[in-house]
Structures are given as structure tokens and as C-alpha cells.
Protein backbone atom coordinates (compact mmCIF):
# COMPACT_ATOMS: atom_id res chain seq x y z
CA UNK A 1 -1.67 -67.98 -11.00
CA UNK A 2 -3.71 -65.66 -8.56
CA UNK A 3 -0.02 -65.11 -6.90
CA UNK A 4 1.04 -63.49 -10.73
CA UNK A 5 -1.86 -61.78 -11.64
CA UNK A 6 -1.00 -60.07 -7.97
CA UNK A 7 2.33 -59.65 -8.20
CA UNK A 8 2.44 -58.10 -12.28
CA UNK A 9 -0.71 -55.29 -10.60
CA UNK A 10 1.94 -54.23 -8.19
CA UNK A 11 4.37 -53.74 -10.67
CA UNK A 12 2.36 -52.01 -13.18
CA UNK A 13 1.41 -49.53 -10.70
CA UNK A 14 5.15 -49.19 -9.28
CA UNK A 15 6.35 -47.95 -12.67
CA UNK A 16 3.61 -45.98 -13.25
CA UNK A 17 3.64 -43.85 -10.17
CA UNK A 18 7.69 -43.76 -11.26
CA UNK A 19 6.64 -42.63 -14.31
CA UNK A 20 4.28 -39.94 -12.83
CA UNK A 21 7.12 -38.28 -11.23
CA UNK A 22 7.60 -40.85 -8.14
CA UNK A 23 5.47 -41.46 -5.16
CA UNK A 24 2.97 -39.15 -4.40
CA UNK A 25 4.18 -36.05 -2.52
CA UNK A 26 1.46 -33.68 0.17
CA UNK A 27 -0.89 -32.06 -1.60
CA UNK A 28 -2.30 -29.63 1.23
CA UNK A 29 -0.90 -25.97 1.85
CA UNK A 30 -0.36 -24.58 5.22
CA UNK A 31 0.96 -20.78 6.47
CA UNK A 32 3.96 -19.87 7.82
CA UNK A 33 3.83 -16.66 9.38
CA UNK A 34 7.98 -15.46 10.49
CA UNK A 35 7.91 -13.10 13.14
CA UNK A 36 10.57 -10.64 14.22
CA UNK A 37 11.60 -8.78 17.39
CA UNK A 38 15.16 -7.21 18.65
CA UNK A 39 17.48 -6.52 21.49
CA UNK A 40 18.54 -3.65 19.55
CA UNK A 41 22.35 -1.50 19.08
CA UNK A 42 21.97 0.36 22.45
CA UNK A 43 23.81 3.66 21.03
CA UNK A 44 21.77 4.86 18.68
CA UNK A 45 18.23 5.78 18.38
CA UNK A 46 17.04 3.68 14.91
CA UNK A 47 18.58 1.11 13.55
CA UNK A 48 17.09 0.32 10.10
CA UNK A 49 17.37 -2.72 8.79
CA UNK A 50 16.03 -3.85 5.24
CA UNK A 51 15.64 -7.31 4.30
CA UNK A 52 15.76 -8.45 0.25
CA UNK A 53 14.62 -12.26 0.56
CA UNK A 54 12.73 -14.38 3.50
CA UNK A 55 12.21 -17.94 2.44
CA UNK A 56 12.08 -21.57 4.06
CA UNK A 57 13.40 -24.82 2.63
CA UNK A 58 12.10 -28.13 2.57
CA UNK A 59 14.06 -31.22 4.06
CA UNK A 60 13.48 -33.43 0.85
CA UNK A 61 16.06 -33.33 -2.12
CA UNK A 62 14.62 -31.41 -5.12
CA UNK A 63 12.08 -29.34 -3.63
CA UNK A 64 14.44 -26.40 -2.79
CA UNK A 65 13.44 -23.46 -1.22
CA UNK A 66 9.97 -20.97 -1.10
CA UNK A 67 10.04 -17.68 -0.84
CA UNK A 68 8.04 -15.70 2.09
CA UNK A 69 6.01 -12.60 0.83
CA UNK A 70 6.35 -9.28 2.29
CA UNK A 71 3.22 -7.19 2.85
CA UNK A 72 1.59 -5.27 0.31
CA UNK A 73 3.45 -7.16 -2.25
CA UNK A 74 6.85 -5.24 -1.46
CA UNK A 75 10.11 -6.58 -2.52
CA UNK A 76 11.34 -5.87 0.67
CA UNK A 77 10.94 -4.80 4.27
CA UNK A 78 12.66 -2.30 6.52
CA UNK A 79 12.05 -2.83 10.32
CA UNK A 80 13.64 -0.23 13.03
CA UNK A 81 14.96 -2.80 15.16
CA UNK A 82 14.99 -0.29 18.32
CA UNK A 83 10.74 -0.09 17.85
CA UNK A 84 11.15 -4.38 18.47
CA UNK A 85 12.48 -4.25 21.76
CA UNK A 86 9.89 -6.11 23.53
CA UNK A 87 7.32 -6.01 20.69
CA UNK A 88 7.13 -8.35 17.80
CA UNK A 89 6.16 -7.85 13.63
CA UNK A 90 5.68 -9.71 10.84
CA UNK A 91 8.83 -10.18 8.73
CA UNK A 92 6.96 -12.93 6.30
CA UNK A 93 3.90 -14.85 5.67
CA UNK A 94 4.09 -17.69 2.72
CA UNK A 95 2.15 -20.69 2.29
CA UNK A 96 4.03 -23.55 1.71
CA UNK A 97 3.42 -27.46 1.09
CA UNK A 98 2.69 -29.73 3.93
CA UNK A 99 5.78 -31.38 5.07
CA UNK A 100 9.43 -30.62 6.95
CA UNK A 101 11.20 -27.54 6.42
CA UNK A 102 14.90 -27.56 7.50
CA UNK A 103 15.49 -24.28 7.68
CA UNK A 104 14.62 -20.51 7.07
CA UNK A 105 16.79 -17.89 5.19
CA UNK A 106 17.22 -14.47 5.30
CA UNK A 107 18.76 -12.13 3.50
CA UNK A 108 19.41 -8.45 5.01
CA UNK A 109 20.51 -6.27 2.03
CA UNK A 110 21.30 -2.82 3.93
CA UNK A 111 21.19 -0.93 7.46
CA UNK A 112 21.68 2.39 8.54
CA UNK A 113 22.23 3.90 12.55
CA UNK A 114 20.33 6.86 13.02
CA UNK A 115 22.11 8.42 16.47
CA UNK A 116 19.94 11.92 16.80
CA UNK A 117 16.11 10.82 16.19
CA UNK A 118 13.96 8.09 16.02
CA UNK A 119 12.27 6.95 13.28
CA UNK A 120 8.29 7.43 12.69
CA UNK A 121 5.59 4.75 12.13
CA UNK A 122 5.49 1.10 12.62
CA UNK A 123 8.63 -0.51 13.38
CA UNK A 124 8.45 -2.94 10.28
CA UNK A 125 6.79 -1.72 6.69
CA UNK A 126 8.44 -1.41 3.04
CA UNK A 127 9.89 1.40 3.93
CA UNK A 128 10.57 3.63 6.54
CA UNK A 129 11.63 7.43 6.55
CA UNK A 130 14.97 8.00 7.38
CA UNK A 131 14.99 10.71 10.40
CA UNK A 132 17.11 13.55 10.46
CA UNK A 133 20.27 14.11 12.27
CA UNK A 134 23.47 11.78 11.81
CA UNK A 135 23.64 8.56 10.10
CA UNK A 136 26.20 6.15 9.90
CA UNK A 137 25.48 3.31 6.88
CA UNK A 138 26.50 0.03 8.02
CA UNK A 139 29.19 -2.37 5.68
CA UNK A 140 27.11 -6.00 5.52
CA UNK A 141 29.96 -8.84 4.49
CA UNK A 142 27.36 -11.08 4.29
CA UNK A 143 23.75 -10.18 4.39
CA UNK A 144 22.80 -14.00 4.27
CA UNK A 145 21.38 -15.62 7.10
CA UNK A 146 20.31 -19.47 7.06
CA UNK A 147 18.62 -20.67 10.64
CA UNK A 148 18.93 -24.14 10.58
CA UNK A 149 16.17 -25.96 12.64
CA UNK A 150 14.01 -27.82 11.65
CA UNK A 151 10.00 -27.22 11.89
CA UNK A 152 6.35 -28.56 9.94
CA UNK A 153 3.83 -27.27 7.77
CA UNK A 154 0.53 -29.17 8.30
CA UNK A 155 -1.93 -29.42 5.43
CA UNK A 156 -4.68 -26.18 6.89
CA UNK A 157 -2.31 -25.34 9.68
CA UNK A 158 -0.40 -22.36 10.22
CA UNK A 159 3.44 -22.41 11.46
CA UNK A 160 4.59 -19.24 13.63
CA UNK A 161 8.32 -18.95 13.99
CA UNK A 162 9.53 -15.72 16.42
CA UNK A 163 13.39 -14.83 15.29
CA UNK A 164 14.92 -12.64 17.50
CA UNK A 165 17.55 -10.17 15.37
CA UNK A 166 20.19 -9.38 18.21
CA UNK A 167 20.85 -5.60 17.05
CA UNK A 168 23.76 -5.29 19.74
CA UNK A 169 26.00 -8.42 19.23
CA UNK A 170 25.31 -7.63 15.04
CA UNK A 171 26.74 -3.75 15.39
CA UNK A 172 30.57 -3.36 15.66
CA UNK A 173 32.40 0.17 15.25
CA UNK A 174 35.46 -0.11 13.52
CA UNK A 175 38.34 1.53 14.78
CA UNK A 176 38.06 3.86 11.71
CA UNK A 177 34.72 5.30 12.96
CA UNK A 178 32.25 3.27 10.29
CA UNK A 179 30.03 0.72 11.38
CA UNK A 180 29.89 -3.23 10.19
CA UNK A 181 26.92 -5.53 10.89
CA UNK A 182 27.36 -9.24 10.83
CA UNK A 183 23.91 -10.24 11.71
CA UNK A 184 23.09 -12.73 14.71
CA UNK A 185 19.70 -13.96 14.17
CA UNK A 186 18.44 -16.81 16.20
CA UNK A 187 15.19 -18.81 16.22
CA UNK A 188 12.84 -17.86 19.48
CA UNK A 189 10.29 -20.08 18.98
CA UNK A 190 8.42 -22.50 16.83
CA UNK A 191 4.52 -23.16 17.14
């Protein structure tokens, strides 16, 4: 009887976590903080590149992806790549659920060579002055980038991931004159 009483509590509370939407998922919140930095496009002297969309997605079906805010609430950020040669910036800071992310996502939605002056100011911000002189704005096929490795959020923790955005191997002149970027952007480091 004792073996019953047991075995109909079990069940009860099987279909009624079920019924609450399935097993209990994390409840803490940790940071991710995505840094950038560059091995820039050697022939000119800014490279401007503006990312649209930063965001990280879980490993678990259903949960999909979160995006990564940019500072000051922009909707995007422009970084001069050359200013990131042996420097780093923030790209994005979110904070996500505890758990396993599979992979990060980036989305670069313009870039423009700047061959006579360098830009002014930080080298990442929401946006950066063009500077004067010749520009050459760079064709994007695909502005989407998805890094695929894996890294986790702990509940109170903070995740720093260091992508490197390889300006030269992304920059190829057409043998029209114009300028396409296909960017190569790989994962430094995870801590």
C-alpha cells in the first residue's frame, strides 16, 4: 500500500511539472561580455566596420537565441578595425540565463576603407566620423557570422569571449577596383 501511495506522489508531481512547462530550467543570470580586436586591411588607414546584431544561442531546443546590447543603448556599433591592432573593445555585453551557449552570431551590416586619414576617437562607439580623403564602400555578400563553439553562463558569473575580426584575410579588391569583405571572425578566447 505504502509502495502506491509512493508511486501515485511521483506521478502526480511528474505531470504537474509537465504541465508547468517541463522540468525546471536555471533560474540565475550571468554576463557575457564579447570582446573585439583586429589584424586589420594593411592598405588603408580606417577600416570601419558596423555591426547590426551580436547575440549568443543556447544549446537546448526552444530557447533560441539572445541578443547582446550595444552601449548606450545603440542599435549598432562601428569599430575602426585598424585602432584594434593590438588593443581590444567591447563589441557586446548581455546577460543571459545560466546554462550552455553553442554559439555567438554576428551580423556586420556595412564597411567602408578610408585610404588618406585615420579616423578620430575610440576605435569602437555607435558611430564614428568618417575622415576625409578617399573612400572605397565595401560589397558584404553575407554580413552573417555564426562562431560555433561552445561556452557557459554561470548563475552570478560573467563569460568574456575575445573574437579576433581578421581585417586582412576579410578585404579583397576586385579586379574592377571596388572592394568585397567576406568577414573571417574567429573566437580568441573564452574565460
Amino acid at each position: 500500500m505504502r509502495w502506491m501511495m509512493m508511486l501515485t506522489a511521483v506521478a502526480v508531481l511528474a505531470v504537474t511539472s509537465y504541465a508547468c512547462g517541463g522540468p525546471a530550467s536555471p533560474s540565475g543570470t550571468g554576463t557575457l561580455n564579447l570582446m573585439i580586436t583586429d589584424s586589420p586591411y594593411s592598405d588603408a588607414k580606417a577600416l570601419l566596420v558596423t555591426f547590426s546584431e551580436v547575440s549568443a544561442h543556447r544549446s537546448e531546443s526552444g530557447e533560441g537565441r539572445t541578443n547582446l546590447t550595444f552601449a548606450a543603448g545603440a542599435t549598432s556599433r562601428t569599430c575602426d578595425l585598424k585602432k584594434l591592432v593590438d588593443a581590444q573593445d567591447v563589441l557586446g555585453v548581455g546577460t543571459l540565463a545560466e546554462g550552455h551557449y553553442t554559439m555567438v552570431r554576428l551580423v556586420v551590416s556595412s564597411a567602408v576603407l578610408y585610404f588618406d586619414n585615420p579616423s578620430t576617437g575610440a576605435a569602437c562607439a555607435p558611430t564614428i566620423p568618417a575622415p576625409a580623403g578617399r573612400r572605397e564602400t565595401l560589397t558584404i555578400p553575407s554580413g552573417e557570422v555564426k562562431l560555433n563553439r561552445g561556452f557557459d553562463v554561470a548563475a552570478a558569473g560573467a563569460t568574456t569571449i575575445l573574437v579576433d575580426f581578421d581585417g586582412e584575410r576579410s578585404v579583397v579588391e576586385l579586379g574592377n577596383g571596388s572592394y568585397r569583405m567576406t568577414p573571417v571572425i574567429g573566437i580568441v578566447s573564452v574565460q
